[in-house]
C-alpha atoms as a PDB file:
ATOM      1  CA  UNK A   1       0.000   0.000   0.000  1.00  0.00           C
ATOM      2  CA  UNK A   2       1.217   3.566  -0.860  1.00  0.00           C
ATOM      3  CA  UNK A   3       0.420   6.890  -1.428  1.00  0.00           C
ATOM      4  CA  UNK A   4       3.056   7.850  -3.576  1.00  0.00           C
ATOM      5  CA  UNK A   5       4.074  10.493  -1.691  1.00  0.00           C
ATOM      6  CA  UNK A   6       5.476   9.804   1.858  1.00  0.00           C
ATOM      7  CA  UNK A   7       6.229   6.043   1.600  1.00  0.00           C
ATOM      8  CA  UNK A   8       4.692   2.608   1.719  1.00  0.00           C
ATOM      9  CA  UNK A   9       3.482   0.288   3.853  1.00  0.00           C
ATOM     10  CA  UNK A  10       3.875  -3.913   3.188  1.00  0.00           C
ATOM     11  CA  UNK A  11       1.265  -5.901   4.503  1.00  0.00           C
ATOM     12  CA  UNK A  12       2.393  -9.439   5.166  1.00  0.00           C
ATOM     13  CA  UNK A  13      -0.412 -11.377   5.283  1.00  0.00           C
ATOM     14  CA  UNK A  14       0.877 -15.225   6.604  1.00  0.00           C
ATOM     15  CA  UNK A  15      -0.431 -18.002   4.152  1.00  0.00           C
ATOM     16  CA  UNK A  16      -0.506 -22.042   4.573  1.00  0.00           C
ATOM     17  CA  UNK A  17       1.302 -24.250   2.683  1.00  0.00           C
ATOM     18  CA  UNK A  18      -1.715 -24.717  -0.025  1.00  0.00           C
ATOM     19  CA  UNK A  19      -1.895 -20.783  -0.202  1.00  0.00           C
ATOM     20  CA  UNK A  20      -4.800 -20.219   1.841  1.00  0.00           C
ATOM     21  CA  UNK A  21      -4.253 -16.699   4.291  1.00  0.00           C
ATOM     22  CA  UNK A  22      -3.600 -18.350   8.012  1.00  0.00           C
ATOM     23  CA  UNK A  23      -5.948 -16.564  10.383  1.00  0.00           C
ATOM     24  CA  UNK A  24      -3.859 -18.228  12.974  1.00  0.00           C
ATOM     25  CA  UNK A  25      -0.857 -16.152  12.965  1.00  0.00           C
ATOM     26  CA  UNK A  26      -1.074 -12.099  12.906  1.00  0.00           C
ATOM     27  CA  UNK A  27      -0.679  -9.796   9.884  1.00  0.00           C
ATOM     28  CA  UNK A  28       2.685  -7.910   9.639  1.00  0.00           C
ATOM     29  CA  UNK A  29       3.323  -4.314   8.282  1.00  0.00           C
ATOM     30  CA  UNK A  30       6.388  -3.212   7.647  1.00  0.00           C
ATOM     31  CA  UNK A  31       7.034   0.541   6.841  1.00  0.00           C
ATOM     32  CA  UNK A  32       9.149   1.760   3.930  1.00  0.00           C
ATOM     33  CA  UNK A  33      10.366   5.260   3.380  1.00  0.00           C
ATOM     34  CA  UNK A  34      13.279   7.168   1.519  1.00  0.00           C
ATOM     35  CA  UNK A  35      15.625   9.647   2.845  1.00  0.00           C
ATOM     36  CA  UNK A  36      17.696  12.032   0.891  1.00  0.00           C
ATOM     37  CA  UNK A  37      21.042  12.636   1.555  1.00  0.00           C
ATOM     38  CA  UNK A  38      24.120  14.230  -0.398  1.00  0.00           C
ATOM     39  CA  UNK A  39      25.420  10.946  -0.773  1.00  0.00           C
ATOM     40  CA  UNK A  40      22.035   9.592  -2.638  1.00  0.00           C
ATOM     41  CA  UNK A  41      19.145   8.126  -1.166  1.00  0.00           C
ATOM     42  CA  UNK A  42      19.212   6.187   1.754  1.00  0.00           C
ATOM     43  CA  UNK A  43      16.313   3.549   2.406  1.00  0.00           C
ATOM     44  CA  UNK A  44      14.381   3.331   6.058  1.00  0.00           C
ATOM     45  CA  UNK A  45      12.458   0.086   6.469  1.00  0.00           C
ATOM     46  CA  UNK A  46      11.160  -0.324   9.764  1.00  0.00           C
ATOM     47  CA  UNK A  47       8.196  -2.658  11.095  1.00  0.00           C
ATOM     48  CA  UNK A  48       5.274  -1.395  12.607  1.00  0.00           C
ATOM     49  CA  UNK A  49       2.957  -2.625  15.474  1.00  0.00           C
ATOM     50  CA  UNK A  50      -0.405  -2.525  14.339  1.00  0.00           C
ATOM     51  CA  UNK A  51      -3.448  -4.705  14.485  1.00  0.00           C
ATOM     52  CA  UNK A  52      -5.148  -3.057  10.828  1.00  0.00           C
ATOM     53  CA  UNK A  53      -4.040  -1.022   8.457  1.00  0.00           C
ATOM     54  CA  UNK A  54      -5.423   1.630   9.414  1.00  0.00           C
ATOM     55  CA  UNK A  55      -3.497   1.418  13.165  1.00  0.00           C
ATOM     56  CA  UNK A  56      -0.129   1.178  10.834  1.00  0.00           C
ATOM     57  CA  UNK A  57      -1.317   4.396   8.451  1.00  0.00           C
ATOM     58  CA  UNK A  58      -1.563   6.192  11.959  1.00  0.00           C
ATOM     59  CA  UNK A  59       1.567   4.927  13.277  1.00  0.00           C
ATOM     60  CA  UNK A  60       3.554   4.859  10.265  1.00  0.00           C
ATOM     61  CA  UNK A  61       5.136   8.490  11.630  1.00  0.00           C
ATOM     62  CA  UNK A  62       6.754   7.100  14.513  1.00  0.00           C
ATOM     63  CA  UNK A  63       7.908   4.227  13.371  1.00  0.00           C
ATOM     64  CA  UNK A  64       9.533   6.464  10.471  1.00  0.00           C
ATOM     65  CA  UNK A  65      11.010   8.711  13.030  1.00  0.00           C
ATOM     66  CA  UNK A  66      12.811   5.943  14.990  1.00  0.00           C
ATOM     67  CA  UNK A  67      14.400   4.621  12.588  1.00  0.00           C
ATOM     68  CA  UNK A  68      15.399   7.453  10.857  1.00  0.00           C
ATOM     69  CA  UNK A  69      17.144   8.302  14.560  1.00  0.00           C
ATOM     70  CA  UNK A  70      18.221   4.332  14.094  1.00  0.00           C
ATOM     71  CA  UNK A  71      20.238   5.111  11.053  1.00  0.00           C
ATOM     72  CA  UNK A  72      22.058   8.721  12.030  1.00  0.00           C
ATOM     73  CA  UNK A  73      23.275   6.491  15.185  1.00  0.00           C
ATOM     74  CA  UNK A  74      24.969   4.039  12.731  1.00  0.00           C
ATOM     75  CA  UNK A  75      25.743   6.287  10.388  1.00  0.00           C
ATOM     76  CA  UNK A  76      27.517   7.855  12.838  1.00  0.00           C
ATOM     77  CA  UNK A  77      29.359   5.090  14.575  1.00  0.00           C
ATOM     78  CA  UNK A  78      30.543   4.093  11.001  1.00  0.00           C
ATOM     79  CA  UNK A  79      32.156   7.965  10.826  1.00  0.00           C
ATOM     80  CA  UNK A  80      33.748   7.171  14.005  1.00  0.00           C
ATOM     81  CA  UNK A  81      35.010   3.663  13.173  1.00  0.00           C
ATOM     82  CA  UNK A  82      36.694   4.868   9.924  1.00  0.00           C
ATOM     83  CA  UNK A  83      38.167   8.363  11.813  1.00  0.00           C
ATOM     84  CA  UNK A  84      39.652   5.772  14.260  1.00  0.00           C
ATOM     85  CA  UNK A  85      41.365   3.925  11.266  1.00  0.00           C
ATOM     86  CA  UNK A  86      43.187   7.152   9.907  1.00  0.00           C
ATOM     87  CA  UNK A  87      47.003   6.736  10.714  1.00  0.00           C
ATOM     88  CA  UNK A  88      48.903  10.105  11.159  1.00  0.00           C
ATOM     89  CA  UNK A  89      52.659   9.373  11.368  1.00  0.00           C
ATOM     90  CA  UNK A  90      53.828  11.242  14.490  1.00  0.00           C
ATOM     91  CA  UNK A  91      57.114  12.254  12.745  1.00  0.00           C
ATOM     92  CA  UNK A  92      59.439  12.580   9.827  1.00  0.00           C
ATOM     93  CA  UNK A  93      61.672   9.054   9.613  1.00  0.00           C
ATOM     94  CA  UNK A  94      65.667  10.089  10.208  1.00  0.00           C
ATOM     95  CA  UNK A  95      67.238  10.636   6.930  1.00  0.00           C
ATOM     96  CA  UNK A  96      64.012  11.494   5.014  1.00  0.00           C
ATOM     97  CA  UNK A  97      64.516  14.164   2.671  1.00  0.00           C
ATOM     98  CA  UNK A  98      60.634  15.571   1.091  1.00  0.00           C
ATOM     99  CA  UNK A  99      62.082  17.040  -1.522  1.00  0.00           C
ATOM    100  CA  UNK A 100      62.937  13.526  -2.479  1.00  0.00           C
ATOM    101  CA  UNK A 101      66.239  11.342  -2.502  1.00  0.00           C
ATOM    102  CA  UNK A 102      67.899   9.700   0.594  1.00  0.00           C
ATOM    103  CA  UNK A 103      69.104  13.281   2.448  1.00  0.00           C
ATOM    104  CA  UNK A 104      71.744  14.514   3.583  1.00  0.00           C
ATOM    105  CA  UNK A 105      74.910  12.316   3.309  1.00  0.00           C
ATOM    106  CA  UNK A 106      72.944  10.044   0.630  1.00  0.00           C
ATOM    107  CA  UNK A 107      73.454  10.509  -2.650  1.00  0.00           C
ATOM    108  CA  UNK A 108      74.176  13.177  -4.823  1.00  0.00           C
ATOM    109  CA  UNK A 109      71.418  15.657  -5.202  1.00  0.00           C
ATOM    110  CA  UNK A 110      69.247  15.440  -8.541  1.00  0.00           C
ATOM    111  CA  UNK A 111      69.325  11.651  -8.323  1.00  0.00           C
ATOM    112  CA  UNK A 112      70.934   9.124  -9.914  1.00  0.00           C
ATOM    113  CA  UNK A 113      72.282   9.235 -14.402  1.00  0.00           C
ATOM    114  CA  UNK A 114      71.565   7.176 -16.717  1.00  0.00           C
ATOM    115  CA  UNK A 115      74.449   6.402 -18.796  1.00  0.00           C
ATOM    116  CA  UNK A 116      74.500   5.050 -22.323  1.00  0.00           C
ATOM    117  CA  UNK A 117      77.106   3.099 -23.970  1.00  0.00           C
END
């Protein structure tokens, strides 16, 4: 079910082996939503606890709000994972020249000739 404009809502109606709907076991919804980001579109899917449609239409709000607070937690324990896997050398090595070659006492500035014979 959708209305095209905020998001959608699954209903997952159980069914018996021979295909029949099983009024034994309850009906699932399961919210669906999109959120734009600068990186694209991110998906939200997020169950809801309602006994009819209706109750999910009604709660489909909060459910989208949770787990739209769900995802900026992980999103932001992923930015602190990969900040915590950025190695910054404390120092320049002894002997390491940036402007290239081995340094001072290495060999002769402008690097080495090639010589043809």
């Amino acid at each position: 079910m959708t209305d095209r404009r905020v998001g959608s809502i699954r209903v997952l109606t159980p069914l018996k082996p021979d295909g029949s709907t099983d009024p034994s076991r309850a009906v699932s919804f399961v919210g669906e939503a999109q959120l734009l980001t600068p990186a694209g579109v991110l998906p939200l899917v997020f169950e809801i606890e309602a006994k009819s449609l209706s109750d999910a239409i009604e709660k489909f709000a909060a459910g989208a709000a949770v787990a739209l607070e769900r995802t900026r937690r992980e999103i932001e324990q992923l930015r602190r994972e990969a900040a915590s896997q950025i190695v910054v050398p404390t120092g320049i090595p002894p002997g390491f020249d940036p402007r290239g070659g081995p340094g001072p006492g290495g060999a002769p500035p402008g690097g080495p000739k090639i010589h043809l014979r």
